[in-house]
C-alpha atoms as a PDB file:
ATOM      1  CA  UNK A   1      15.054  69.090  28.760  1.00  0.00           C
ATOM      2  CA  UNK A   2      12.471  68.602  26.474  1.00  0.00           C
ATOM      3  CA  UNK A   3      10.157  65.845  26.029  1.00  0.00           C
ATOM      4  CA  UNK A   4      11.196  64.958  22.767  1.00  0.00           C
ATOM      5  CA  UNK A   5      15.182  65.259  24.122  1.00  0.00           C
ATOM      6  CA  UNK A   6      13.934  63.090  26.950  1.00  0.00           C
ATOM      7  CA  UNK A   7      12.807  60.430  24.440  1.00  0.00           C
ATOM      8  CA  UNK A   8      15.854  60.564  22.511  1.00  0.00           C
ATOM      9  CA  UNK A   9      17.886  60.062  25.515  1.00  0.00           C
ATOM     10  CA  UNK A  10      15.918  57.286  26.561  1.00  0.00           C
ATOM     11  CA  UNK A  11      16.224  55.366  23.942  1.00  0.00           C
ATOM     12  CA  UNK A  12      20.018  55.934  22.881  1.00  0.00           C
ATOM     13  CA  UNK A  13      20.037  54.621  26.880  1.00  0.00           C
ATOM     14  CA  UNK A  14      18.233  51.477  26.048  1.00  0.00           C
ATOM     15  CA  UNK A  15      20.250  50.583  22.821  1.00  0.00           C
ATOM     16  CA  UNK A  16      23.611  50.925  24.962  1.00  0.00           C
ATOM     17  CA  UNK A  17      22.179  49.070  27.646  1.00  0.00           C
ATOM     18  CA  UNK A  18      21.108  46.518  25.480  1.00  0.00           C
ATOM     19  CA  UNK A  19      24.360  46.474  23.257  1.00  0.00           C
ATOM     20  CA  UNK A  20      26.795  46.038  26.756  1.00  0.00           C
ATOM     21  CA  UNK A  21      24.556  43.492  28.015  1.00  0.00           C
ATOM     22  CA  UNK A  22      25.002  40.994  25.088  1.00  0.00           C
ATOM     23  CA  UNK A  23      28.471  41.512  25.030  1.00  0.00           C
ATOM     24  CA  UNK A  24      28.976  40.680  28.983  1.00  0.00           C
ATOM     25  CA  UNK A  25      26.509  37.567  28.009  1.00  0.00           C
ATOM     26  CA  UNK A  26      28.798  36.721  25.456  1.00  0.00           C
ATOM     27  CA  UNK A  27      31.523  36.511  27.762  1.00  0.00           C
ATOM     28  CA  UNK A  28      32.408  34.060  30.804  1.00  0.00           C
ATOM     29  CA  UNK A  29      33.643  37.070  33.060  1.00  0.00           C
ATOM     30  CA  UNK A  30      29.874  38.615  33.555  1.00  0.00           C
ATOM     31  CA  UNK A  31      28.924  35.153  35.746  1.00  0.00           C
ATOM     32  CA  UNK A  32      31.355  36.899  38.602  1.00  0.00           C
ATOM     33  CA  UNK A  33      28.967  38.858  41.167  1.00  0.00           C
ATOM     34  CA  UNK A  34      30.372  41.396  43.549  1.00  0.00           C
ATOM     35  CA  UNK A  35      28.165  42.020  46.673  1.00  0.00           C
ATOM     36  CA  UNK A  36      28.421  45.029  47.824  1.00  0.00           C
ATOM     37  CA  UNK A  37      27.299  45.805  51.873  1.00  0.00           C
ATOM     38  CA  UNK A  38      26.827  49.420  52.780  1.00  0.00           C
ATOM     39  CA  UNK A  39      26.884  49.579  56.444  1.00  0.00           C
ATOM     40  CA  UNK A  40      26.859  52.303  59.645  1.00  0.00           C
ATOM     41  CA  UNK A  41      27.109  50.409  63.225  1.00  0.00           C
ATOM     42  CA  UNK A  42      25.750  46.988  62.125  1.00  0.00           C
ATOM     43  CA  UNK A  43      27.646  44.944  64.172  1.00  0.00           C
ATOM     44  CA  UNK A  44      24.604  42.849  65.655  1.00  0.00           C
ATOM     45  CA  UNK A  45      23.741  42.102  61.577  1.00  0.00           C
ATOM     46  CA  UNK A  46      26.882  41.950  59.719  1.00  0.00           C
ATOM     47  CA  UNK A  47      27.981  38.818  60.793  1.00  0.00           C
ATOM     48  CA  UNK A  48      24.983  36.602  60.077  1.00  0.00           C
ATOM     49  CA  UNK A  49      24.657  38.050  56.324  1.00  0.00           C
ATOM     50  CA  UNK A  50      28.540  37.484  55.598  1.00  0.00           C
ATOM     51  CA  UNK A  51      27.949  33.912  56.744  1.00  0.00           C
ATOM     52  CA  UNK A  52      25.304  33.452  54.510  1.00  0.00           C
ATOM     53  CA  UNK A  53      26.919  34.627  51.501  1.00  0.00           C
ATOM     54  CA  UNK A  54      30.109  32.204  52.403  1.00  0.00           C
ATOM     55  CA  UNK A  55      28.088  29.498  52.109  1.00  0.00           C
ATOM     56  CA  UNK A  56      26.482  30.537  48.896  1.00  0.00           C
ATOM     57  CA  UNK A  57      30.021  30.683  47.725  1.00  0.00           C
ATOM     58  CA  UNK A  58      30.155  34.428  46.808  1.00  0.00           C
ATOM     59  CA  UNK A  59      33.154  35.110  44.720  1.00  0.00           C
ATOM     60  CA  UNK A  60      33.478  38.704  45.611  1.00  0.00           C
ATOM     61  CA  UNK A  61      32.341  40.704  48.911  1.00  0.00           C
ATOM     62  CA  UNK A  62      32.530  44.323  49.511  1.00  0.00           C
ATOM     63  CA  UNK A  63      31.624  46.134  53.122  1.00  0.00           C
ATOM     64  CA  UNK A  64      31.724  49.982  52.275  1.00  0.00           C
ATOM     65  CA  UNK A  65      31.643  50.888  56.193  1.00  0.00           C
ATOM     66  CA  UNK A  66      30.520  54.611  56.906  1.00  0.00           C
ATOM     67  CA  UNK A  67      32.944  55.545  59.585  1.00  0.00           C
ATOM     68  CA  UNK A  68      31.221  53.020  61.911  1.00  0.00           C
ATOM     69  CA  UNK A  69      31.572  53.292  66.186  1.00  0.00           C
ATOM     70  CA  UNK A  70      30.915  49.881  66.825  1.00  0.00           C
ATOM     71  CA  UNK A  71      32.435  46.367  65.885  1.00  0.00           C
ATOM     72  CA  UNK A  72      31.275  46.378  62.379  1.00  0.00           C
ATOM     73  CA  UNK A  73      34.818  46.581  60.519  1.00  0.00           C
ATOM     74  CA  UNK A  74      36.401  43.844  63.137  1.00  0.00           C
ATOM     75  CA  UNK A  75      33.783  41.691  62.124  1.00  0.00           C
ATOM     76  CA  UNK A  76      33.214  42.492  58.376  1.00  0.00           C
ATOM     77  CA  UNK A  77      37.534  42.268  58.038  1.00  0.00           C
ATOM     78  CA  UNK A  78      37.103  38.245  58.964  1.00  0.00           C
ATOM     79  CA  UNK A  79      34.963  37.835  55.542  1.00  0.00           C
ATOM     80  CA  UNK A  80      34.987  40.673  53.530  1.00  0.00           C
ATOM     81  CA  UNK A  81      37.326  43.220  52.100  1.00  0.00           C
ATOM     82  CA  UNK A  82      36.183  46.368  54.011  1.00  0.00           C
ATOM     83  CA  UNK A  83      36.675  49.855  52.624  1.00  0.00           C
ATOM     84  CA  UNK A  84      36.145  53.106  54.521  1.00  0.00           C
ATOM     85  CA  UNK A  85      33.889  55.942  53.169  1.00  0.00           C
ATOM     86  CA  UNK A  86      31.668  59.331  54.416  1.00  0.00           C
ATOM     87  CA  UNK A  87      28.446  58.399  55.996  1.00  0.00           C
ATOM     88  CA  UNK A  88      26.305  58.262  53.373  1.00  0.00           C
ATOM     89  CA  UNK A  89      24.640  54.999  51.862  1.00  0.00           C
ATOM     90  CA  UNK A  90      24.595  56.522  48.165  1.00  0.00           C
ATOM     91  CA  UNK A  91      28.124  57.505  48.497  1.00  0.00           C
ATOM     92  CA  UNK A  92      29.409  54.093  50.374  1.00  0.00           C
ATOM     93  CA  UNK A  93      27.395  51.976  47.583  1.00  0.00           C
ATOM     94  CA  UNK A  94      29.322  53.869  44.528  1.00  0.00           C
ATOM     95  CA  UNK A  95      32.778  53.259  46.274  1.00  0.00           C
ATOM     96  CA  UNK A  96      32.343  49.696  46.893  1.00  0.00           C
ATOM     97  CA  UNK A  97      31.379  49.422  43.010  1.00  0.00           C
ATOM     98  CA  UNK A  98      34.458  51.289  42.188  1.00  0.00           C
ATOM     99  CA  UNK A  99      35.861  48.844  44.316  1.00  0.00           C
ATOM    100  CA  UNK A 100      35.237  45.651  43.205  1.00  0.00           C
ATOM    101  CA  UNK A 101      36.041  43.486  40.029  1.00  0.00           C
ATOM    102  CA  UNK A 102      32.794  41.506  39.145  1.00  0.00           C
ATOM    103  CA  UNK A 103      30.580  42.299  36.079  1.00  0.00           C
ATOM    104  CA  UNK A 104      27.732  41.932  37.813  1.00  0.00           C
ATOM    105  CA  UNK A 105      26.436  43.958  41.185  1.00  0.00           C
ATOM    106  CA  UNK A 106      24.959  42.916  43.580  1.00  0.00           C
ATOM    107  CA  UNK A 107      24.328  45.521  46.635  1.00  0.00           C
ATOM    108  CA  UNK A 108      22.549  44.260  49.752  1.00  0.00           C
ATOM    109  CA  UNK A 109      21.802  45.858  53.052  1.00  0.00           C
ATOM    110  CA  UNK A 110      23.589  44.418  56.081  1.00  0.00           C
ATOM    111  CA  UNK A 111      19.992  42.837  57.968  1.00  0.00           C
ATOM    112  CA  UNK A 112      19.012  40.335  55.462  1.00  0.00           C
ATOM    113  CA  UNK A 113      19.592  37.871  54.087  1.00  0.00           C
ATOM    114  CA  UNK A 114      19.785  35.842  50.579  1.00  0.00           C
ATOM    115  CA  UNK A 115      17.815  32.143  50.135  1.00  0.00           C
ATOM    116  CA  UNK A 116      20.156  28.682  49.104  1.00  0.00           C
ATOM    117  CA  UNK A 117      19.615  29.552  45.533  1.00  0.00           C
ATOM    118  CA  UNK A 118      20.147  33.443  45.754  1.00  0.00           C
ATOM    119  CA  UNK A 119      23.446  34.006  43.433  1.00  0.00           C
ATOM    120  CA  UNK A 120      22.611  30.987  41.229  1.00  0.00           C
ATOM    121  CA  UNK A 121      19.272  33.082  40.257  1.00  0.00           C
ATOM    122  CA  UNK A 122      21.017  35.974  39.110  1.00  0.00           C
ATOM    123  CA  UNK A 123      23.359  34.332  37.353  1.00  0.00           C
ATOM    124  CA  UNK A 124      20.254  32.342  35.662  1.00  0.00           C
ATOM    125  CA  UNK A 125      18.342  35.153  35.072  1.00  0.00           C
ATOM    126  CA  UNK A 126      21.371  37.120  33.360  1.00  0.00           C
ATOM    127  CA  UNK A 127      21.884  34.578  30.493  1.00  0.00           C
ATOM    128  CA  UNK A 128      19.067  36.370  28.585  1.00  0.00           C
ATOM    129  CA  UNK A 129      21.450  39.352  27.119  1.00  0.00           C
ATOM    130  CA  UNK A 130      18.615  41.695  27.113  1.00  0.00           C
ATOM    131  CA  UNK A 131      18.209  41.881  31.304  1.00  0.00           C
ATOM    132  CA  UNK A 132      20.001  44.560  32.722  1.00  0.00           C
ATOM    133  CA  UNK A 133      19.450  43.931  36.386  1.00  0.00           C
ATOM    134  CA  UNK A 134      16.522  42.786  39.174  1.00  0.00           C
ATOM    135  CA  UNK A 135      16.249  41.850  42.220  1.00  0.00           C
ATOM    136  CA  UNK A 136      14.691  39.525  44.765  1.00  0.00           C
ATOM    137  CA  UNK A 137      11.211  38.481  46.365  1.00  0.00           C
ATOM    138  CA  UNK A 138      11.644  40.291  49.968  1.00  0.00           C
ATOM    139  CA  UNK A 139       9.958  38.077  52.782  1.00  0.00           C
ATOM    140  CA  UNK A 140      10.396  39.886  56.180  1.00  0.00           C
ATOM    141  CA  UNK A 141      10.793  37.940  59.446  1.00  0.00           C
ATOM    142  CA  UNK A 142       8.311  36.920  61.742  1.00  0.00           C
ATOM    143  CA  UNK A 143       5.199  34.652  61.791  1.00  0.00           C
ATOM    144  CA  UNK A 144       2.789  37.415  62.663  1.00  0.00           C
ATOM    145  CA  UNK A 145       0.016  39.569  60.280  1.00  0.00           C
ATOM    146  CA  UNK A 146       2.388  42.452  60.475  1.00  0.00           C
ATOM    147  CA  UNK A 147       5.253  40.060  59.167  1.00  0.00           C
ATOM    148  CA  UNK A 148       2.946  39.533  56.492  1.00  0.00           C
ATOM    149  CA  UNK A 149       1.070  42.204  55.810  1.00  0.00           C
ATOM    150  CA  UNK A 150       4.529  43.453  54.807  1.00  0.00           C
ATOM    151  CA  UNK A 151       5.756  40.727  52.475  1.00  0.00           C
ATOM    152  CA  UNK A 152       1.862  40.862  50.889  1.00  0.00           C
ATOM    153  CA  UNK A 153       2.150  45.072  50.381  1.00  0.00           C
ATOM    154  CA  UNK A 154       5.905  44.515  48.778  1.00  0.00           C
ATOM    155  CA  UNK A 155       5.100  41.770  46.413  1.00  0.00           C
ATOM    156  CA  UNK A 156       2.296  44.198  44.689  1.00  0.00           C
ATOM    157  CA  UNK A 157       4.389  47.127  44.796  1.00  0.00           C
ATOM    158  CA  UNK A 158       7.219  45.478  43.401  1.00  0.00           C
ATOM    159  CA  UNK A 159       4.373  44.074  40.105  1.00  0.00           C
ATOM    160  CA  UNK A 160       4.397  47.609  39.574  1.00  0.00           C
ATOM    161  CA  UNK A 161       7.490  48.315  39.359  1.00  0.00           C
ATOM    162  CA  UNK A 162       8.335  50.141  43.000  1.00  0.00           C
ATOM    163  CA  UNK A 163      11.286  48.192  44.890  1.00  0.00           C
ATOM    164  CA  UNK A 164      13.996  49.687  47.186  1.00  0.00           C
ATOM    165  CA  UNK A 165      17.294  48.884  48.316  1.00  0.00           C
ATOM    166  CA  UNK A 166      16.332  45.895  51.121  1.00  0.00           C
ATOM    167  CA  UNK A 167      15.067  44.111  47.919  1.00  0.00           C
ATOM    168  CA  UNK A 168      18.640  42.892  46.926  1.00  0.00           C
ATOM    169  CA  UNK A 169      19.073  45.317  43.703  1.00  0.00           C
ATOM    170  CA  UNK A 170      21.180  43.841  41.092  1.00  0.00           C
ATOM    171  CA  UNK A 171      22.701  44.624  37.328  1.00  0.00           C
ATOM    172  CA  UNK A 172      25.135  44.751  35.473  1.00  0.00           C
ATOM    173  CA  UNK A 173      28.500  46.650  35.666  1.00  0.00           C
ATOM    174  CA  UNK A 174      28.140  48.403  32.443  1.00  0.00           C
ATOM    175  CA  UNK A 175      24.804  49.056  33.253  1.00  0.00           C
ATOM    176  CA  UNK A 176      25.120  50.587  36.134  1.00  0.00           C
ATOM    177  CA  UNK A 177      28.351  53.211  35.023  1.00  0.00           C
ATOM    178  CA  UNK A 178      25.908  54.098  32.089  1.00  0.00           C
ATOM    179  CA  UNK A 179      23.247  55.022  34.740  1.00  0.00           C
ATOM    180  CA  UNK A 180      25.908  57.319  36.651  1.00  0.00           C
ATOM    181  CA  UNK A 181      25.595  54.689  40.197  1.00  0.00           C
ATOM    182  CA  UNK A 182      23.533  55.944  42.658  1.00  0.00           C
ATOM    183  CA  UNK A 183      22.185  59.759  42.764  1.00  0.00           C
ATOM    184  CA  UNK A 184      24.261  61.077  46.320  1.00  0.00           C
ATOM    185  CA  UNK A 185      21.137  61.087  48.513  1.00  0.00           C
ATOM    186  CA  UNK A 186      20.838  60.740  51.642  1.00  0.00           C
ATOM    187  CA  UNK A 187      17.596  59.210  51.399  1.00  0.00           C
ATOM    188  CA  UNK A 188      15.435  57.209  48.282  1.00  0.00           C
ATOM    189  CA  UNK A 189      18.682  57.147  46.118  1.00  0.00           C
ATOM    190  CA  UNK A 190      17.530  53.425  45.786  1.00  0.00           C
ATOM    191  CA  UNK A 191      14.017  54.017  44.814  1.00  0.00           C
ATOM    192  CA  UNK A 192      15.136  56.678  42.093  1.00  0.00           C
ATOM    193  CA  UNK A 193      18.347  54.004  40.849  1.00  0.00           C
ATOM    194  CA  UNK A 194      15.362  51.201  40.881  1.00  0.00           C
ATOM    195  CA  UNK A 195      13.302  53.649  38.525  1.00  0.00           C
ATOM    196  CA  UNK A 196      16.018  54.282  36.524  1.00  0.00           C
ATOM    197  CA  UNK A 197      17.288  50.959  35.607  1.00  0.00           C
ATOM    198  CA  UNK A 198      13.473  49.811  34.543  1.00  0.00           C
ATOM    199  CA  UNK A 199      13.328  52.466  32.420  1.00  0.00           C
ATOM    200  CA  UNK A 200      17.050  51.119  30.614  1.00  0.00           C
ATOM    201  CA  UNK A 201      15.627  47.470  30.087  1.00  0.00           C
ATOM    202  CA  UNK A 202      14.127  44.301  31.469  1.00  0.00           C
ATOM    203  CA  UNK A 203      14.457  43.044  34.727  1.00  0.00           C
ATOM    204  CA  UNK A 204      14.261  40.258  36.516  1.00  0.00           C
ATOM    205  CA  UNK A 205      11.721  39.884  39.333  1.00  0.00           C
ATOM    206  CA  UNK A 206      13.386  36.598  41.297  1.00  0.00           C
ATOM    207  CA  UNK A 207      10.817  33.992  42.668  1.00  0.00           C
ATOM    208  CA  UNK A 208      13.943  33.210  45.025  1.00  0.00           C
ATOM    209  CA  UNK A 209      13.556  35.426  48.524  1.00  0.00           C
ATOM    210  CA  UNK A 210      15.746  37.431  50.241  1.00  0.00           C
ATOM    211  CA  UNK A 211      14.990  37.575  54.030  1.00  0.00           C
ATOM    212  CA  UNK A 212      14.522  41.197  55.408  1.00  0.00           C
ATOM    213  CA  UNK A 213      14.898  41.846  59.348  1.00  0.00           C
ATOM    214  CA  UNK A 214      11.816  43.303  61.064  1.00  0.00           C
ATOM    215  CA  UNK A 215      13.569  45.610  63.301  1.00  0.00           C
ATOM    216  CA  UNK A 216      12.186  48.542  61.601  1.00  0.00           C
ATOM    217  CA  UNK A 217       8.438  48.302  62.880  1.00  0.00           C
ATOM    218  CA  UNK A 218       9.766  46.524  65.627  1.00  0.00           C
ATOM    219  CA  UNK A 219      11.673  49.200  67.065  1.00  0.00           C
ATOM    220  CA  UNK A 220       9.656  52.443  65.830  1.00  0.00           C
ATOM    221  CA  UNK A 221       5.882  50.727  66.072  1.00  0.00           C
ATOM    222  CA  UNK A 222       3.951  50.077  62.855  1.00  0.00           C
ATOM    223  CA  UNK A 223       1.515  52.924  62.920  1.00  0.00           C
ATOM    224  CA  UNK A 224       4.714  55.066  62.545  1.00  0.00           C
ATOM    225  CA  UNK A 225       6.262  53.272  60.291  1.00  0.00           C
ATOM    226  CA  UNK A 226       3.400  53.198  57.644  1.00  0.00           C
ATOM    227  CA  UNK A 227       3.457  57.146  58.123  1.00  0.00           C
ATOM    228  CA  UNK A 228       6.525  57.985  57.769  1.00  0.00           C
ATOM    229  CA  UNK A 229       6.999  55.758  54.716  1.00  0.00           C
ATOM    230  CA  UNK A 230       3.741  57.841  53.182  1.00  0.00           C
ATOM    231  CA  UNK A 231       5.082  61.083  53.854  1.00  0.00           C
ATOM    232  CA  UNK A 232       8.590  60.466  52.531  1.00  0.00           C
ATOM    233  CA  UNK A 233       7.481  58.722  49.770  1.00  0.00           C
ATOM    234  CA  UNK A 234       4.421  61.339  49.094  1.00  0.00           C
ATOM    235  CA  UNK A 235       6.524  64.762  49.657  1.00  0.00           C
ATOM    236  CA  UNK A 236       9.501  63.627  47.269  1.00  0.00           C
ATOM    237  CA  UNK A 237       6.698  62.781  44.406  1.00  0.00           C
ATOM    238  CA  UNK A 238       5.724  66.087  45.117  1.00  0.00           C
ATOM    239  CA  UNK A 239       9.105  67.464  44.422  1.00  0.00           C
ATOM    240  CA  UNK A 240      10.664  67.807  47.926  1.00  0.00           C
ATOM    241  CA  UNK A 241      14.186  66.953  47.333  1.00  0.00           C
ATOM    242  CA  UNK A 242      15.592  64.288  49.278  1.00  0.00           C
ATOM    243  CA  UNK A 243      18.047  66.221  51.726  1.00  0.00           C
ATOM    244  CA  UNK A 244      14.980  67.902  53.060  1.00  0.00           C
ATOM    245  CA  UNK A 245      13.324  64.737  53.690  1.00  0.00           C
ATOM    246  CA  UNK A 246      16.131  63.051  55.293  1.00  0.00           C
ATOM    247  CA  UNK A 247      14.883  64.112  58.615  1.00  0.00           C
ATOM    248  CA  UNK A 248      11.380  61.832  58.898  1.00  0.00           C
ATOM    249  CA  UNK A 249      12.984  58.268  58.356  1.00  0.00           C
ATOM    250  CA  UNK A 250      14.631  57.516  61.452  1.00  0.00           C
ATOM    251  CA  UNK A 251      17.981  55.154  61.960  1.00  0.00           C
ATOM    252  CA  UNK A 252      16.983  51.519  63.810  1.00  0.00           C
ATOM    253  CA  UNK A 253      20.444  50.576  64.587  1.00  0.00           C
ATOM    254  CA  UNK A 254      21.654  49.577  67.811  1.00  0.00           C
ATOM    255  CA  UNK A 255      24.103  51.744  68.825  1.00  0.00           C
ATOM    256  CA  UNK A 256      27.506  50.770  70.718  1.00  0.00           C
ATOM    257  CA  UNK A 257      27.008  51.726  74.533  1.00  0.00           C
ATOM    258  CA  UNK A 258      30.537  53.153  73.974  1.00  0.00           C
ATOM    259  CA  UNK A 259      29.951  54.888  71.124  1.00  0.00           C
ATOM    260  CA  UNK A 260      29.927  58.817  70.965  1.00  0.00           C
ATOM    261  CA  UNK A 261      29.054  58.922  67.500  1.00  0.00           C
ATOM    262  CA  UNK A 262      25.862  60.685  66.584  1.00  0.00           C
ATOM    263  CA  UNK A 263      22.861  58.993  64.969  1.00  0.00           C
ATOM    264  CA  UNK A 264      21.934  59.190  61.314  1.00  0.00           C
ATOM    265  CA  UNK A 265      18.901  60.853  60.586  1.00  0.00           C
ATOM    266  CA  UNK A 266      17.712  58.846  57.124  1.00  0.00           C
ATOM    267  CA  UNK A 267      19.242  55.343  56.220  1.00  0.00           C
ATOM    268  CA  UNK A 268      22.206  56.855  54.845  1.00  0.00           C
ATOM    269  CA  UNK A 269      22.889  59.327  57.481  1.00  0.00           C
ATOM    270  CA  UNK A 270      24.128  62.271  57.373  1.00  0.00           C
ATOM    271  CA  UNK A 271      27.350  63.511  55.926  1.00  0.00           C
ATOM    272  CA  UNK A 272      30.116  64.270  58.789  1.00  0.00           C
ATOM    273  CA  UNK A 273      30.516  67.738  58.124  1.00  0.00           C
ATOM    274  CA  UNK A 274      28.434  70.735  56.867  1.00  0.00           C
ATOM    275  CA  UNK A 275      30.616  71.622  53.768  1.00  0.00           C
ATOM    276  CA  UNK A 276      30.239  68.005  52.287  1.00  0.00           C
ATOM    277  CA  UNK A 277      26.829  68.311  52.992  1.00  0.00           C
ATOM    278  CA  UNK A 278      26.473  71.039  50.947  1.00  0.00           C
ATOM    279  CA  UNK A 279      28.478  69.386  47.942  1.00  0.00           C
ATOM    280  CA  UNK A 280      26.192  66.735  48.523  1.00  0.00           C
ATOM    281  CA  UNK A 281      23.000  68.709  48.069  1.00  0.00           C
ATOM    282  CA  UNK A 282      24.258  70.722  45.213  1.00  0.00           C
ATOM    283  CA  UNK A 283      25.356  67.580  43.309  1.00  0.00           C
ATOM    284  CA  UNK A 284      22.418  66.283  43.819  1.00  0.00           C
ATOM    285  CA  UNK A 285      20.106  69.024  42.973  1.00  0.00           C
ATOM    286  CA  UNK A 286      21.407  69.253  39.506  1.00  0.00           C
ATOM    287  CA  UNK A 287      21.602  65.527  38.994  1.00  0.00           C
ATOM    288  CA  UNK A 288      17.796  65.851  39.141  1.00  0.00           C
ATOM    289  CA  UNK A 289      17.135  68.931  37.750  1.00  0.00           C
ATOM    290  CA  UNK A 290      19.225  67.865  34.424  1.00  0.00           C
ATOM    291  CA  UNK A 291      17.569  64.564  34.118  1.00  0.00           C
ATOM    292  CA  UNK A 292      13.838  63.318  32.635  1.00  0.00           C
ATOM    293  CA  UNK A 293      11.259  62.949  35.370  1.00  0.00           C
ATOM    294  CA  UNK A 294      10.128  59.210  34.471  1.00  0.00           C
END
């Protein structure tokens, strides 16, 4: 694709984008939000984040559960409509979309949590036709430097436009089929739909937090953390596709002492068997290869 092609698709992109989202302003059916919950064995975090969006009064909840070993459907079935899907966070993220019915999505990872005036933010921030999506002011737990050192390294990234998934990413319905979802990583296929969407139209960049578990550093150690976080993030600008890079971002969850079920290797794990892994990598080879580098 050439870079005058590139430009052209661009902005045809941001015309569309900007067309759809005055018409869902325009309407009272955009104010509906659909959360949507990918989760994999998350039954010690499911519970406390469906809780929280009851009493925010969320119209519209979606758990796309990844073949989970553990309690997590049980428990997600008491507030949510659960759906079943491969192991794959891209893939389980796209089917709850299909899934729901709101004009607006909002997709949040099962260990944090929203602040009392979460939903009523979006909703705020959406009345201004031209925004096509955001997301929220992450602020992880714990009362130590590391807590936040954390929060402090996130809020600058995020002025520059870098945010990922634990961010609460939100935008519109139309908005997001024009973008094609998320790319079917198994890794940074919410850093590269984050990139994506800025480069469709304005976003919103919530003062309102969203609360982000700590179990990451806490269970791996910082030092590791901050590496592995460099390299993934390094190699992939460097053109290492995501399937190969999979392997250096470890899974935190707590496993079920009963469960048999292997552990993911990235935070969307692994697909369950080789040949969808394959399709996987193929699709998503030439979803990258056929669109602009931005």
């Amino acid at each position: 694709m050439t870079e005058r092609s590139s430009s052209s698709c661009s902005d045809l992109m941001k015309r569309q984008t900007a067309n759809l989202a005055r018409f869902c302003a325009n309407t009272h059916f955009w104010t509906m939000i659909s959360a949507i919950i990918p989760t994999y064995n998350e039954e010690h975090t499911i519970g406390s984040l469906l809780e929280n969006l009851k009493e925010l009064g969320a119209e519209e909840v979606i758990v796309a559960d990844g073949n989970s070993a553990d309690r997590t459907v049980e428990i997600a079935s008491a507030y949510a409509h659960v759906i079943r899907c491969k192991t794959c966070r891209a893939l389980q993220m796209n089917a709850g979309a299909r899934a729901s019915s709101g004009e607006v999505l909002l997709f949040l990872h099962a260990d944090v949590r929203l602040g009392p005036g979460g939903l009523a933010a979006v909703r705020d921030s959406l009345r201004d036709p031209q925004l096509v999506g955001g997301n929220f002011d992450i602020c992880y737990e714990g009362s130590d430097w590391v807590a936040a050192a954390f929060t402090s390294i996130n809020r600058w990234r995020r002025r520059l436009g870098v945010f990922y998934g634990d961010s609460g990413i939100f935008c519109r319905r139309k908005v997001f089929e024009a973008l094609g979802g998320y790319a079917p990583w198994p890794i940074l296929e919410d850093y590269d739909f984050a990139r994506r969407l800025r480069k469709v139209g304005k976003l919103a960049l919530l003062d309102e937090p969203i609360w982000v578990s700590d179990r990451r550093w806490r269970t791996s150690g910082l030092l590791p953390t901050l590496w592995s976080w460099f390299w993934v993030q390094g190699l992939y600008l460097a053109g290492v596709e995501p399937e190969r890079l999979a392997g250096l971002y470890h899974p935190v969850r707590t496993m079920n002492s009963t469960s048999d079920s292997p552990s993911l290797s990235g935070p969307g794990g692994p697909m369950e068997e080789d040949k969808d892994q394959k399709q996987l990598a193929t699709r998503a080879t030439d979803l990258r290869r056929n669109s602009p580098r931005y």
